[in-house]
PDB file of N, CA and C in Angstrom:
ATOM      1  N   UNK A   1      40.005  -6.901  19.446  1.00  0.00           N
ATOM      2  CA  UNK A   1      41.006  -7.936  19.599  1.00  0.00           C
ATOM      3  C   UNK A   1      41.927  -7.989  18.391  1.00  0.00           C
ATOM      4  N   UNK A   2      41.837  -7.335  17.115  1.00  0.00           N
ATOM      5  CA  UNK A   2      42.260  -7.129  16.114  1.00  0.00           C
ATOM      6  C   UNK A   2      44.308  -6.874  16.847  1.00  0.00           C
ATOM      7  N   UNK A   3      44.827  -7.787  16.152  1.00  0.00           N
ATOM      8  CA  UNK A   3      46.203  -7.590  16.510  1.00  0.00           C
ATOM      9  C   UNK A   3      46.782  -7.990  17.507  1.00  0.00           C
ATOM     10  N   UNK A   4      45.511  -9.289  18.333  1.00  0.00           N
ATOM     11  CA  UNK A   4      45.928  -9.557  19.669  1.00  0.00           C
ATOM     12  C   UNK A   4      47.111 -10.779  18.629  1.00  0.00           C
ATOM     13  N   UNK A   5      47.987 -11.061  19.685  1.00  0.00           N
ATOM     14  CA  UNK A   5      49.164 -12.276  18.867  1.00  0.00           C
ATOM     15  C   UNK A   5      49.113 -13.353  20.490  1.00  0.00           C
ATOM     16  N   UNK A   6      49.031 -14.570  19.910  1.00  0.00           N
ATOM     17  CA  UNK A   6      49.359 -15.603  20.985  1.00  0.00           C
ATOM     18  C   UNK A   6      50.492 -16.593  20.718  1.00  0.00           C
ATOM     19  N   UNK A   7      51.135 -16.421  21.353  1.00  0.00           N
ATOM     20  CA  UNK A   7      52.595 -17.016  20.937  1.00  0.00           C
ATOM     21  C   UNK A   7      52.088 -19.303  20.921  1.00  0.00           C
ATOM     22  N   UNK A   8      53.220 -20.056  20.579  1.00  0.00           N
ATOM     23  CA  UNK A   8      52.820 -21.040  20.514  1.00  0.00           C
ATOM     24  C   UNK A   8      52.321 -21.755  22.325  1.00  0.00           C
ATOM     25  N   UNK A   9      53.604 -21.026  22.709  1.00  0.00           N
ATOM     26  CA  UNK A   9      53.496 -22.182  24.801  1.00  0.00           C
ATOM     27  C   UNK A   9      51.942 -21.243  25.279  1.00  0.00           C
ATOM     28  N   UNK A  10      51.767 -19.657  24.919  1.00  0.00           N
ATOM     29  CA  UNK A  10      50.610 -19.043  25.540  1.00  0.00           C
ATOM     30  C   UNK A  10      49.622 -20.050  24.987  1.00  0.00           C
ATOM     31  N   UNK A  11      48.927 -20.482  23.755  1.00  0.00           N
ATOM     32  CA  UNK A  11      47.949 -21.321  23.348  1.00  0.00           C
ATOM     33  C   UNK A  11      48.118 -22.841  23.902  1.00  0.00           C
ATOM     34  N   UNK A  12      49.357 -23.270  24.137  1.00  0.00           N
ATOM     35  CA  UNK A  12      48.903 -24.688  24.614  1.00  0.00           C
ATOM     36  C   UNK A  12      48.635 -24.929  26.267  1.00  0.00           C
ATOM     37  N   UNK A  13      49.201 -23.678  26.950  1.00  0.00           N
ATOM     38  CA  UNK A  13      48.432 -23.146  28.018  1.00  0.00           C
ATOM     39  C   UNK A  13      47.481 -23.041  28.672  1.00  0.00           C
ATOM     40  N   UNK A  14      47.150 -22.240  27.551  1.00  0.00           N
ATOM     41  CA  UNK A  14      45.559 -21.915  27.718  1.00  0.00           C
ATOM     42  C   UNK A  14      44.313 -23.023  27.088  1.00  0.00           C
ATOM     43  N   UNK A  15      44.900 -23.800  26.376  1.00  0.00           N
ATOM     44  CA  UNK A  15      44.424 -24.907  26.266  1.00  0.00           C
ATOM     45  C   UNK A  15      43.666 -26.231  26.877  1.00  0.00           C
ATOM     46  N   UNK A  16      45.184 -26.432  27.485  1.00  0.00           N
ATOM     47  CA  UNK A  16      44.780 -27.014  28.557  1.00  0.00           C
ATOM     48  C   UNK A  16      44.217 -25.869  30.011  1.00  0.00           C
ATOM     49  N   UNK A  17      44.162 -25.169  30.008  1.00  0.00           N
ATOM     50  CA  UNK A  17      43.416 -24.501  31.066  1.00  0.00           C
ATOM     51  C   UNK A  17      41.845 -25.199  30.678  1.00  0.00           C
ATOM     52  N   UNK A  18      41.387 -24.734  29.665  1.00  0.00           N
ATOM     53  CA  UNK A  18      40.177 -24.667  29.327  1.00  0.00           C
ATOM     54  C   UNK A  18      39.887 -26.869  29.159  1.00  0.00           C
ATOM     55  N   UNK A  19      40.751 -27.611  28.662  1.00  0.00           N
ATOM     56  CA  UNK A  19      40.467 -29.016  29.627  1.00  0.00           C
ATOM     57  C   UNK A  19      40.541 -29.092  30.730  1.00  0.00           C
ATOM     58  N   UNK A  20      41.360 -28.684  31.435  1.00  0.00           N
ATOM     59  CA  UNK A  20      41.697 -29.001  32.925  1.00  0.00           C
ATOM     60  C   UNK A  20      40.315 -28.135  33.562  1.00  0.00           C
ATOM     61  N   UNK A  21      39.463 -27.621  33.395  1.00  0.00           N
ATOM     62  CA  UNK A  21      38.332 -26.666  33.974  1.00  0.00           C
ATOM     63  C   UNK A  21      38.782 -26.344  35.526  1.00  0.00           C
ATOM     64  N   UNK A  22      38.294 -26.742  36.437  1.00  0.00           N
ATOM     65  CA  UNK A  22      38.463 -26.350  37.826  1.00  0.00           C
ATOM     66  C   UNK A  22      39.650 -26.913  37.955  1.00  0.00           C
ATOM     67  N   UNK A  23      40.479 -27.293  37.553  1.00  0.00           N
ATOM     68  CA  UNK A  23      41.093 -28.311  37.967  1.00  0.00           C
ATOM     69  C   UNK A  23      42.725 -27.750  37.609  1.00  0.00           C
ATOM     70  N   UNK A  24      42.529 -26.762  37.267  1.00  0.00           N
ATOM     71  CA  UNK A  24      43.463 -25.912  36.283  1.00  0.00           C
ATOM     72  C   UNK A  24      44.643 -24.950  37.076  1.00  0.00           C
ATOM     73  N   UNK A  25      45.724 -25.797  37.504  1.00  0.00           N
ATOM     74  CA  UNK A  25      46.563 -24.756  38.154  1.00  0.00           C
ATOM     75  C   UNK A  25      48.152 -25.776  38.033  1.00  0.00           C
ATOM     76  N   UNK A  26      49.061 -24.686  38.380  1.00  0.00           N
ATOM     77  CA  UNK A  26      50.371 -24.903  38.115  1.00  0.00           C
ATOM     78  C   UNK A  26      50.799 -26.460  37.532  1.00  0.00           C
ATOM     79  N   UNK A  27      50.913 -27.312  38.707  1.00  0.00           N
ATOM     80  CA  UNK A  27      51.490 -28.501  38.571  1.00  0.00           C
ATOM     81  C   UNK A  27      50.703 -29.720  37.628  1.00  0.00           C
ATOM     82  N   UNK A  28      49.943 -29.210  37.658  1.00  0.00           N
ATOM     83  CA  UNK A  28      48.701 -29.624  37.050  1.00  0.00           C
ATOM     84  C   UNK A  28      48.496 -29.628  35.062  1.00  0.00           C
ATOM     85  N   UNK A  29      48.581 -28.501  35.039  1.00  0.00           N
ATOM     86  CA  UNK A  29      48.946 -28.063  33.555  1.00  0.00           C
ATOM     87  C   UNK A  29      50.210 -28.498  33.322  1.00  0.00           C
ATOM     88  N   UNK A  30      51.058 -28.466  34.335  1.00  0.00           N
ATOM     89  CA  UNK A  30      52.591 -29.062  33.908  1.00  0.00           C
ATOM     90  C   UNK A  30      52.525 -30.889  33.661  1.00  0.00           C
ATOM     91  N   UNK A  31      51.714 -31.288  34.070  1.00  0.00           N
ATOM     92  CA  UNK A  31      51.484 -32.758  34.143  1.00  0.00           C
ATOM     93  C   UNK A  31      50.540 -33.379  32.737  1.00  0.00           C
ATOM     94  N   UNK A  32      49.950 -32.011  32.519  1.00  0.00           N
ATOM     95  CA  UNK A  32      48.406 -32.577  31.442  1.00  0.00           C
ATOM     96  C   UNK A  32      49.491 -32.176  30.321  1.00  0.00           C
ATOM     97  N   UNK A  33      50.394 -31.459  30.180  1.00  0.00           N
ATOM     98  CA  UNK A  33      50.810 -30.751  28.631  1.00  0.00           C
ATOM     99  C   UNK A  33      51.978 -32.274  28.982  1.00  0.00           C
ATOM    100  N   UNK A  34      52.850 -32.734  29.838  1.00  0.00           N
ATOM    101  CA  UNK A  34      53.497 -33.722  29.395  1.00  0.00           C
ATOM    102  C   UNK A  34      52.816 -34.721  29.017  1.00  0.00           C
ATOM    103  N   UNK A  35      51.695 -35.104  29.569  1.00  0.00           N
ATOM    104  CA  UNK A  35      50.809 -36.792  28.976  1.00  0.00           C
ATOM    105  C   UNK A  35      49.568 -36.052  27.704  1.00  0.00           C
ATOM    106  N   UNK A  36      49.964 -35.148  27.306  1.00  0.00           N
ATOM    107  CA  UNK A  36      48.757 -34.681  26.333  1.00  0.00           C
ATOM    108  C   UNK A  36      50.114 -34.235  25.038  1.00  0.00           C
ATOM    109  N   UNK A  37      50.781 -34.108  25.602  1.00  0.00           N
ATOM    110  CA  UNK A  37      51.965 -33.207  24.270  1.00  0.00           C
ATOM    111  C   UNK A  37      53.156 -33.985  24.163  1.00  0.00           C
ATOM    112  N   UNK A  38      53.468 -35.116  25.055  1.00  0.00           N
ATOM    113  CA  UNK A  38      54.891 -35.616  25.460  1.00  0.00           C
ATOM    114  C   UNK A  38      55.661 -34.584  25.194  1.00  0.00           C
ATOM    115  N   UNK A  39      55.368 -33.494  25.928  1.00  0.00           N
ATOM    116  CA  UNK A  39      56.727 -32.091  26.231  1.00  0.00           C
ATOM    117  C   UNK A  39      56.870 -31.854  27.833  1.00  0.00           C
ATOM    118  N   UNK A  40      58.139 -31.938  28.198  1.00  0.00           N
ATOM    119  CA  UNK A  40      58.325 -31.363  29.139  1.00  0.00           C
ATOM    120  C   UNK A  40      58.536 -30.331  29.801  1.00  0.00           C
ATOM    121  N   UNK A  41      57.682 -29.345  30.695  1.00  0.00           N
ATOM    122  CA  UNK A  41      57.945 -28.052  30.476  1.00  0.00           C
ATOM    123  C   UNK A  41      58.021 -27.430  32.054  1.00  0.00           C
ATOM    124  N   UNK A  42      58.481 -26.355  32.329  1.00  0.00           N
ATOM    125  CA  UNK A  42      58.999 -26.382  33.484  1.00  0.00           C
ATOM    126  C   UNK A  42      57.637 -25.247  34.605  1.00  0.00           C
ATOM    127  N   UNK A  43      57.540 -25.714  36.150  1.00  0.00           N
ATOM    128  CA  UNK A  43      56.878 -25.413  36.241  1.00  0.00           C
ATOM    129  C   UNK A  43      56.644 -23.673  36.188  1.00  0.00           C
ATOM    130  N   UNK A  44      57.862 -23.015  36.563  1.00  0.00           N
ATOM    131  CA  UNK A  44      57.693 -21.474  36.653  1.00  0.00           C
ATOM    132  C   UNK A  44      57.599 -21.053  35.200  1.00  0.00           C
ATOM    133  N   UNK A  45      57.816 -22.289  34.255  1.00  0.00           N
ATOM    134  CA  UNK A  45      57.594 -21.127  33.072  1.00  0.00           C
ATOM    135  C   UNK A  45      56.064 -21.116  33.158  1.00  0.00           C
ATOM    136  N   UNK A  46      55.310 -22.273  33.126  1.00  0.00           N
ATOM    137  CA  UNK A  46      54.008 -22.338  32.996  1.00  0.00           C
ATOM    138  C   UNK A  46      53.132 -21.280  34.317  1.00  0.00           C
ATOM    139  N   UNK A  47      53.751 -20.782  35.398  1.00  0.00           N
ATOM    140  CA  UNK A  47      53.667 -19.619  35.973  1.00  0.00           C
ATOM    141  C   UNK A  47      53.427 -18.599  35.528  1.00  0.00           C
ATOM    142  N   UNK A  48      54.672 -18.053  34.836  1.00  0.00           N
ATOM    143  CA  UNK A  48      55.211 -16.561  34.444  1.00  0.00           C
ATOM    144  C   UNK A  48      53.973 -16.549  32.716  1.00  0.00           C
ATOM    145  N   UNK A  49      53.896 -17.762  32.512  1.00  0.00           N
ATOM    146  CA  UNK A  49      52.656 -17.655  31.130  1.00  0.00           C
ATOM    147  C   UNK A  49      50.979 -17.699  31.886  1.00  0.00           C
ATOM    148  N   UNK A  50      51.125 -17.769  32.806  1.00  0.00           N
ATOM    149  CA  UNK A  50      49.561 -17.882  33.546  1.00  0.00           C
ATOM    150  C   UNK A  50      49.486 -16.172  34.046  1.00  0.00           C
ATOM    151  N   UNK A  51      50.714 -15.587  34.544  1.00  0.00           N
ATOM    152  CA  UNK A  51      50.361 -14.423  34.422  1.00  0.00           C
ATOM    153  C   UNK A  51      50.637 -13.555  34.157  1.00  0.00           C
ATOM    154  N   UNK A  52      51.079 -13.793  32.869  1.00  0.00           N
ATOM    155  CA  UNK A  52      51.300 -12.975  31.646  1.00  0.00           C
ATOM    156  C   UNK A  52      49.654 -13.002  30.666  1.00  0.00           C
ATOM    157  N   UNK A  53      48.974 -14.116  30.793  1.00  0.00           N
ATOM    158  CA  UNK A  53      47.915 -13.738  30.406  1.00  0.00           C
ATOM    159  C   UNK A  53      46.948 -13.598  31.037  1.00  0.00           C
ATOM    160  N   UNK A  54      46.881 -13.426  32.295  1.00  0.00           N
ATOM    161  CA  UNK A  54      45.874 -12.940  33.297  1.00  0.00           C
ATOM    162  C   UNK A  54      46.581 -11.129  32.905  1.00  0.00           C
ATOM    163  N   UNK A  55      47.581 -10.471  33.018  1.00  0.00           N
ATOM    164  CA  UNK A  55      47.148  -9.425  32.926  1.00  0.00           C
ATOM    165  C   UNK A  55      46.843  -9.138  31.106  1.00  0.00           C
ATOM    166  N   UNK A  56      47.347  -9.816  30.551  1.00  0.00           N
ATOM    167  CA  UNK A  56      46.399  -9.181  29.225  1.00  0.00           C
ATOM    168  C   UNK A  56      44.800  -9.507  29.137  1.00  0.00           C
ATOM    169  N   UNK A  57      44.059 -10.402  30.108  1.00  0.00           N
ATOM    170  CA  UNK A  57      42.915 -10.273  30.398  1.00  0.00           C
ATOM    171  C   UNK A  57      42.407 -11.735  29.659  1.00  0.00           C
ATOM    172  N   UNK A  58      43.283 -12.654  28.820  1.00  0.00           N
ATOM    173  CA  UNK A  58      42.982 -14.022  28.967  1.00  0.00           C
ATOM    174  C   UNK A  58      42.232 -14.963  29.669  1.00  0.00           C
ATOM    175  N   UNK A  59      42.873 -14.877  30.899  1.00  0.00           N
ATOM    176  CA  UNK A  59      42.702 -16.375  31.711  1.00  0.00           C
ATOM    177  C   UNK A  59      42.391 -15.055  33.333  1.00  0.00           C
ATOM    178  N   UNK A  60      41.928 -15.566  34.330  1.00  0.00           N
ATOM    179  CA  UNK A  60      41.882 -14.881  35.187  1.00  0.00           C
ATOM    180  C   UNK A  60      41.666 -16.231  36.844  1.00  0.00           C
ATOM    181  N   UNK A  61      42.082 -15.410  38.024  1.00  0.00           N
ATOM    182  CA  UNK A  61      42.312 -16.724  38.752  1.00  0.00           C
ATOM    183  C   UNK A  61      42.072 -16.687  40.019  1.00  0.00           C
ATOM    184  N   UNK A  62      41.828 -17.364  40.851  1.00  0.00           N
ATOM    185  CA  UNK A  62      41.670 -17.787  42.279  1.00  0.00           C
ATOM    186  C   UNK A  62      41.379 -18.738  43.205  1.00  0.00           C
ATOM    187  N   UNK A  63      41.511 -18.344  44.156  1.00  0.00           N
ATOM    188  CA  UNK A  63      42.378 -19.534  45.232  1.00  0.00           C
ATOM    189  C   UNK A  63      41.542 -20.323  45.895  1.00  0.00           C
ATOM    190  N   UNK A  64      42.106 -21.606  45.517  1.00  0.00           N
ATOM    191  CA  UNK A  64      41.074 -22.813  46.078  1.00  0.00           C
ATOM    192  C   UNK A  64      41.644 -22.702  47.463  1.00  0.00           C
ATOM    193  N   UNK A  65      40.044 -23.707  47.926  1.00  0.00           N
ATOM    194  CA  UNK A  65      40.670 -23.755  49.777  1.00  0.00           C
ATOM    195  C   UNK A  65      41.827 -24.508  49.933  1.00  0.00           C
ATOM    196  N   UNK A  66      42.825 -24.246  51.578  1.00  0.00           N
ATOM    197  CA  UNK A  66      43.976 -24.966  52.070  1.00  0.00           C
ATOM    198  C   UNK A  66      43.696 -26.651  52.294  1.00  0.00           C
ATOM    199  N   UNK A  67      44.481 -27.093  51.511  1.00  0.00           N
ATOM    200  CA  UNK A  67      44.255 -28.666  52.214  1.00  0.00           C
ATOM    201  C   UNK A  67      45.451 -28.892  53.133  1.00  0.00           C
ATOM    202  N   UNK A  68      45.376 -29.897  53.698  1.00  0.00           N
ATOM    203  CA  UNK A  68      46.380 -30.630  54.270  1.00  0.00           C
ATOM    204  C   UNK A  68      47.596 -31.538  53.432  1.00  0.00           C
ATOM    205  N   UNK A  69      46.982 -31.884  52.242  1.00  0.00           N
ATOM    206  CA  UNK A  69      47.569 -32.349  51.646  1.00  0.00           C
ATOM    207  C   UNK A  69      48.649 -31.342  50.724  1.00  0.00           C
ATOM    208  N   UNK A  70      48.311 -30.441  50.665  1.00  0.00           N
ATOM    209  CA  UNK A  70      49.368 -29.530  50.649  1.00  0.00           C
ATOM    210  C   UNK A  70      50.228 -28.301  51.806  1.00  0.00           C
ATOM    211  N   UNK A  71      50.038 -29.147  52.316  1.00  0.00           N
ATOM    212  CA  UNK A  71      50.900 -28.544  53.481  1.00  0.00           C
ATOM    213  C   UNK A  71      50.577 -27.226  54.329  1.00  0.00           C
ATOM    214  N   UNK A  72      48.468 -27.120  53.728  1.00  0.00           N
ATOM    215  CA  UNK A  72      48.003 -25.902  54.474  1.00  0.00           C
ATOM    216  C   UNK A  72      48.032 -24.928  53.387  1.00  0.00           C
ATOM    217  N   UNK A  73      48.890 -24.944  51.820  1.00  0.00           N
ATOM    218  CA  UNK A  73      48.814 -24.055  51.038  1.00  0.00           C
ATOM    219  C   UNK A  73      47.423 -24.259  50.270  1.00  0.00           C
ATOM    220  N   UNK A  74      47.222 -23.173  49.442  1.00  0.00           N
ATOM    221  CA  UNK A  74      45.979 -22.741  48.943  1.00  0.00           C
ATOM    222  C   UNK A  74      46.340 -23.002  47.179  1.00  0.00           C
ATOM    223  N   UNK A  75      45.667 -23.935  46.117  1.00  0.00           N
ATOM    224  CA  UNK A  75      46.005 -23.859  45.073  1.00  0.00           C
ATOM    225  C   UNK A  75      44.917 -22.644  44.004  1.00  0.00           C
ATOM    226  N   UNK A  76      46.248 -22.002  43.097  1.00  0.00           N
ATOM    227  CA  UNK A  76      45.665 -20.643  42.259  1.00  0.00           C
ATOM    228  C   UNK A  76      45.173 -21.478  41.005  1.00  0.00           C
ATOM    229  N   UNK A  77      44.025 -21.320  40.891  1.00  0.00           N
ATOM    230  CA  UNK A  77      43.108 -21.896  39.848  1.00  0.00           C
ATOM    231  C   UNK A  77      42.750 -21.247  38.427  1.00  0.00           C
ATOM    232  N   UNK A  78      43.266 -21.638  37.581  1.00  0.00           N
ATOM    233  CA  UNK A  78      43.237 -20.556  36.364  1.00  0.00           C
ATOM    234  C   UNK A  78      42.125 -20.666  35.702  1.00  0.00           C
ATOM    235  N   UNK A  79      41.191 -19.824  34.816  1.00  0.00           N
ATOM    236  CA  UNK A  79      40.416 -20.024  34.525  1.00  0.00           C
ATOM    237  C   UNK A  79      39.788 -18.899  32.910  1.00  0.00           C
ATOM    238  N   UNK A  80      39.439 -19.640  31.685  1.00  0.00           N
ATOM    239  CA  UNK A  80      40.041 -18.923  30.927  1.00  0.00           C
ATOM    240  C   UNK A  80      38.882 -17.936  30.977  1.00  0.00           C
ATOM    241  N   UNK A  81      38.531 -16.734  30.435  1.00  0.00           N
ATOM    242  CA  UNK A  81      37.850 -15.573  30.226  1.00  0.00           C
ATOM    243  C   UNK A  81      37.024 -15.466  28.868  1.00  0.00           C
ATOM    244  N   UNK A  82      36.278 -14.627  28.683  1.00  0.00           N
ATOM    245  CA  UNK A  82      35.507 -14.666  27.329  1.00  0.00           C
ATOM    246  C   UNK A  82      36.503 -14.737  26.669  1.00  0.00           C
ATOM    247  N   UNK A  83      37.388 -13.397  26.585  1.00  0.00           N
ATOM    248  CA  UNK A  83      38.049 -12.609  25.802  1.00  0.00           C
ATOM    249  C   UNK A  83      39.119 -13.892  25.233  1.00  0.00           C
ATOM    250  N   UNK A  84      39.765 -14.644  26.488  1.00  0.00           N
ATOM    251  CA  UNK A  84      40.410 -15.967  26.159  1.00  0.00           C
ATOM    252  C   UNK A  84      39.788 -16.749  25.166  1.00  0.00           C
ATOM    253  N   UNK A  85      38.657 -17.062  25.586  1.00  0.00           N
ATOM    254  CA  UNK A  85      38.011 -18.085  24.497  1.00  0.00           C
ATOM    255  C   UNK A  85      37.707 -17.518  23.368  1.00  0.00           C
ATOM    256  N   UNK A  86      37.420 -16.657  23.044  1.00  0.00           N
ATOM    257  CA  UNK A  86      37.250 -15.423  21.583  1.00  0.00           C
ATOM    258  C   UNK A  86      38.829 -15.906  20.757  1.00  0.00           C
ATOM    259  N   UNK A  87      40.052 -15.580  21.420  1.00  0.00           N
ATOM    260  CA  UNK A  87      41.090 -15.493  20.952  1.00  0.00           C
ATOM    261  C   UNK A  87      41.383 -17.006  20.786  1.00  0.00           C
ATOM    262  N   UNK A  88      41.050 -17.746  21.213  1.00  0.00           N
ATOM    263  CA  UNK A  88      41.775 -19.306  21.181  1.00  0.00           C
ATOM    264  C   UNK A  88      40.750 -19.839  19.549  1.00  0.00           C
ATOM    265  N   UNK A  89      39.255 -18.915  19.743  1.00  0.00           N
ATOM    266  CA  UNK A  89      38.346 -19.472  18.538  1.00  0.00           C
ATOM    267  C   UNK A  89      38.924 -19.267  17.361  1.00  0.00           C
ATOM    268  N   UNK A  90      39.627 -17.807  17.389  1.00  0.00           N
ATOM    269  CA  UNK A  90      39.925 -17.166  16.490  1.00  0.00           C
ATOM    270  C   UNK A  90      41.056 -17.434  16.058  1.00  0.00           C
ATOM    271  N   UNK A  91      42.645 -18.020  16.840  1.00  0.00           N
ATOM    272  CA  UNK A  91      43.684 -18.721  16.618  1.00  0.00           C
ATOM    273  C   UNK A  91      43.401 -20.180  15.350  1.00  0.00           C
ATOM    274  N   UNK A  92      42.533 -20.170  16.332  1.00  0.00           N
ATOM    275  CA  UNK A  92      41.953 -21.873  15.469  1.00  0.00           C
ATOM    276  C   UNK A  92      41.421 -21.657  14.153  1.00  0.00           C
ATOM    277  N   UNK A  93      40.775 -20.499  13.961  1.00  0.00           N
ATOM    278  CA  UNK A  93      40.028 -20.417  12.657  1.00  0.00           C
ATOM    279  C   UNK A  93      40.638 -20.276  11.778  1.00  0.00           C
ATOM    280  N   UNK A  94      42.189 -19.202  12.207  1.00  0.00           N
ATOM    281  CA  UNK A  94      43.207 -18.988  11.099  1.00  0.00           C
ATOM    282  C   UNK A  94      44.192 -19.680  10.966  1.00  0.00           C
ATOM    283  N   UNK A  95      44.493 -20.623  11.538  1.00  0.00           N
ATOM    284  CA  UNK A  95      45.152 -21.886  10.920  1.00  0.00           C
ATOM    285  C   UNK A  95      44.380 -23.109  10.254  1.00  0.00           C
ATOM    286  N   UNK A  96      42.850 -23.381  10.145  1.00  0.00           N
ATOM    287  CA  UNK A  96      42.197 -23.655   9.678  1.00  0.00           C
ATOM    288  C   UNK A  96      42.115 -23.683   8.322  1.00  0.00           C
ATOM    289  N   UNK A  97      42.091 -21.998   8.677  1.00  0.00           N
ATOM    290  CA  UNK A  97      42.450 -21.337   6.937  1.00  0.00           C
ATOM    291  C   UNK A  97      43.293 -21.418   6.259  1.00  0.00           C
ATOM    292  N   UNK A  98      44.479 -21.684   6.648  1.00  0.00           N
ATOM    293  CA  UNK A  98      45.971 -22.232   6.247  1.00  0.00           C
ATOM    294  C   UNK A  98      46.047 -23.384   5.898  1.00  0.00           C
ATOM    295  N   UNK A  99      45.928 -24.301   6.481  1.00  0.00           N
ATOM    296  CA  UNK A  99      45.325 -25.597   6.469  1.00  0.00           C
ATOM    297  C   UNK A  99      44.385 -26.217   5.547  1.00  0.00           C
ATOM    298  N   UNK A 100      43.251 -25.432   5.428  1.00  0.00           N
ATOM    299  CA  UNK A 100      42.234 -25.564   4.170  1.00  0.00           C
ATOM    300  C   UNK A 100      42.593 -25.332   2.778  1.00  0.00           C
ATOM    301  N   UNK A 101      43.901 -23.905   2.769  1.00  0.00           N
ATOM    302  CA  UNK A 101      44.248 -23.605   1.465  1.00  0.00           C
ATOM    303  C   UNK A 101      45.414 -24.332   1.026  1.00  0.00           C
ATOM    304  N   UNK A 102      46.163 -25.527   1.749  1.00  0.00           N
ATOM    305  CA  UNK A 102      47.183 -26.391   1.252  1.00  0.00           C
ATOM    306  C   UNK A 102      46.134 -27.791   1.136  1.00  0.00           C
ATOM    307  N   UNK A 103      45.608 -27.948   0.318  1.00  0.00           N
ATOM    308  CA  UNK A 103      45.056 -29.580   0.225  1.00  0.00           C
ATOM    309  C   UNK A 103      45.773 -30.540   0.421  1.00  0.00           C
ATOM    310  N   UNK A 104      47.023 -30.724  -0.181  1.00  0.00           N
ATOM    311  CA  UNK A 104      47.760 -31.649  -0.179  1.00  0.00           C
ATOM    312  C   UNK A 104      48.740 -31.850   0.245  1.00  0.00           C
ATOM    313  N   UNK A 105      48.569 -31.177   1.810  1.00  0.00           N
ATOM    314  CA  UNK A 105      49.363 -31.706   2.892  1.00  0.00           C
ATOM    315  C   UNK A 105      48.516 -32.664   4.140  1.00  0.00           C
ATOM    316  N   UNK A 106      47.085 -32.578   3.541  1.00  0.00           N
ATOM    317  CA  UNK A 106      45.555 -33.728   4.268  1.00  0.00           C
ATOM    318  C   UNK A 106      46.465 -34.824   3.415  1.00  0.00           C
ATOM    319  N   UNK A 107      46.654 -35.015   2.756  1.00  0.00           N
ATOM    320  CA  UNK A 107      47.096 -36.400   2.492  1.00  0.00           C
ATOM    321  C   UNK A 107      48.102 -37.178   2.278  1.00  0.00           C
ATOM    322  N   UNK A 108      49.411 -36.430   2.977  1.00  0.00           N
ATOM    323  CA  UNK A 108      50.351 -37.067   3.294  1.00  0.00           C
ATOM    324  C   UNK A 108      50.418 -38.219   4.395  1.00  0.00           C
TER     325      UNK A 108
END
């Protein structure tokens, strides 16, 4: 994984993927990142970033049953991967480290 890079929208993404658990698909993540981030973000981008990291092997996905309440459509359920959670540990650790080596920005 040495050299994998996760841009800032791929991590808050995948973020909330990994809160949202089953629960984890398009409109959904578009709803949790506005009441979790107050950002508004649009739904095809949060698309085109769900599978952009399904093929780098991130997050990986499939299709809940048809309800009625959606009009008979089937919702795509994202769901993050080892390899995802390795990289999100490892995101975290090195800003940690950044973080740890400025002291005195903890106490502003």
């Amino acid at each position: 994984m040495k050299g994998s890079y996760l841009g800032e929208f791929e991590e808050l993404v995948m973020l909330t993927c990994a809160l949202l658990k089953d629960e984890a698909y398009g409109i959904n993540i578009v709803q949790e990142i506005k009441l979790r981030m107050d950002r508004s973000v649009n739904l095809s981008a949060v698309h085109v970033t769900l599978y952009r990291l399904e093929d780098k092997g991130y997050v990986t996905s499939s299709y809940g049953g048809a309800t009625a309440q959606r009009g008979g459509r089937r919702k795509r359920i994202f769901k993050l991967t080892s390899l995802g959670v390795k990289l999100l540990q490892q995101v975290n650790e090195k800003r940690q480290n950044l973080w740890n080596m400025i002291p005195e920005l903890k106490t502003l």
